[in-house]
C-alpha atoms as a PDB file:
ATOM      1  CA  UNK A   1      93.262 -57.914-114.528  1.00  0.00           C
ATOM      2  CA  UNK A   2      91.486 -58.180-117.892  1.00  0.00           C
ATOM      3  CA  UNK A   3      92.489 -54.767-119.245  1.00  0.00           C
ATOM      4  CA  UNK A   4      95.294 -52.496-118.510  1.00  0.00           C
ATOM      5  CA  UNK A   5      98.069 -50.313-120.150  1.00  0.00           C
ATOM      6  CA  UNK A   6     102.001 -51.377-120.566  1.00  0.00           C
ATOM      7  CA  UNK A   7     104.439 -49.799-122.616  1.00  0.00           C
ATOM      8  CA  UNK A   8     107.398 -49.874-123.657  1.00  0.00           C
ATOM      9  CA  UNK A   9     108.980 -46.403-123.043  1.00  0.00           C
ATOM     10  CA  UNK A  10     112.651 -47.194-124.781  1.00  0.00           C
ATOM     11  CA  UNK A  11     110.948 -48.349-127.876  1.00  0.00           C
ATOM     12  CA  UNK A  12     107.510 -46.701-127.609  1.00  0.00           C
ATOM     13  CA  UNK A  13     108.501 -42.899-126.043  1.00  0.00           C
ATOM     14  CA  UNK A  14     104.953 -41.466-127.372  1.00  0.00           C
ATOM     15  CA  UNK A  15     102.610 -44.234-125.471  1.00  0.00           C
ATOM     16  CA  UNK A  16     101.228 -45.549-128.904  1.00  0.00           C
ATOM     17  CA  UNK A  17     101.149 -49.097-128.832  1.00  0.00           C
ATOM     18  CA  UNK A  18      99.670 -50.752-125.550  1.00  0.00           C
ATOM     19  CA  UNK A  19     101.414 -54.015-124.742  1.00  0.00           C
ATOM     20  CA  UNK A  20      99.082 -55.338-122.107  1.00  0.00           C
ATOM     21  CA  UNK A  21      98.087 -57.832-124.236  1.00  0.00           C
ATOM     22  CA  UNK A  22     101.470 -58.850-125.499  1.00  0.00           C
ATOM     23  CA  UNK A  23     102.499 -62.746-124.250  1.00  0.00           C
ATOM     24  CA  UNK A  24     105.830 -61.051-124.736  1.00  0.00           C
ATOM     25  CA  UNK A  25     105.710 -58.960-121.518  1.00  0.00           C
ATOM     26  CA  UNK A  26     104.000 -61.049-119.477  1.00  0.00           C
ATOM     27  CA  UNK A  27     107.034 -61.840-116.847  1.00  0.00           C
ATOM     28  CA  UNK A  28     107.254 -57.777-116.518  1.00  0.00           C
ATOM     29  CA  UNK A  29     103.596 -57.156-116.023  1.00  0.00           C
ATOM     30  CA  UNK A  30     104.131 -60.134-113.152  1.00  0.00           C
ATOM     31  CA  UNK A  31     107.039 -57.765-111.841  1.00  0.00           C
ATOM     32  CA  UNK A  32     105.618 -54.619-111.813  1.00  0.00           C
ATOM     33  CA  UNK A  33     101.873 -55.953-110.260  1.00  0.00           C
ATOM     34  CA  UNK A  34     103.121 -58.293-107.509  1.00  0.00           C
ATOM     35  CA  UNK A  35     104.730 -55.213-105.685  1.00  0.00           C
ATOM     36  CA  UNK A  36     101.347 -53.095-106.101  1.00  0.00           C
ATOM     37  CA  UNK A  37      99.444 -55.959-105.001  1.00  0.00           C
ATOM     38  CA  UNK A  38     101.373 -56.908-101.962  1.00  0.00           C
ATOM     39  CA  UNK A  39     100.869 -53.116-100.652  1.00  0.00           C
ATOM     40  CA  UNK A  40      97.344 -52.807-101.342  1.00  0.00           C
ATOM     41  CA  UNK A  41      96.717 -55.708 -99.363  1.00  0.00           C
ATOM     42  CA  UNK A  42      99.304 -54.067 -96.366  1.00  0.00           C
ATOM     43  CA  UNK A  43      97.326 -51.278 -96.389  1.00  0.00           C
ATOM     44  CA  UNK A  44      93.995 -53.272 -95.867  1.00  0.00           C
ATOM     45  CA  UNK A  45      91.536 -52.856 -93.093  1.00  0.00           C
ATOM     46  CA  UNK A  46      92.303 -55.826 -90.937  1.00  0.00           C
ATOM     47  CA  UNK A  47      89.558 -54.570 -88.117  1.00  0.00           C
ATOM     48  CA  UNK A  48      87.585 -57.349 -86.986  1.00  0.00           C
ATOM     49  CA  UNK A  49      84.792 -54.581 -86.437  1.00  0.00           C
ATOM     50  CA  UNK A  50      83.430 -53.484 -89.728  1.00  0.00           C
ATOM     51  CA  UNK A  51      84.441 -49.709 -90.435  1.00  0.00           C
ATOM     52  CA  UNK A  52      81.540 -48.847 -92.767  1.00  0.00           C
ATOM     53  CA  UNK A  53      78.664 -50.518 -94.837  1.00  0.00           C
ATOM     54  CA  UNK A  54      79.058 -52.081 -97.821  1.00  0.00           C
END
């Protein structure tokens, strides 16, 4: 994703400085996305019939 918001909640309690961006937290974003992504795409429609137009 090009934009997003990560932070660090030990160091950063108030939500002031957004670490998306940050090479530094990389592996976590990885971590924390890869389980999101896995059940959007479980929860897919996988009908062969189209359920509505696009």
């Amino acid at each position: 994703m090009p934009w997003g918001e990560l932070y660090d909640l030990r160091s950063d309690p108030d939500e002031t400085n957004n670490r998306w961006d940050d090479t530094g937290f990389t592996g976590i974003k990885v971590e924390l996305i890869t389980p999101l992504v896995h059940e959007m795409i479980d929860t897919m429609e996988r009908s062969p019939r189209a359920t509505y137009l696009a």
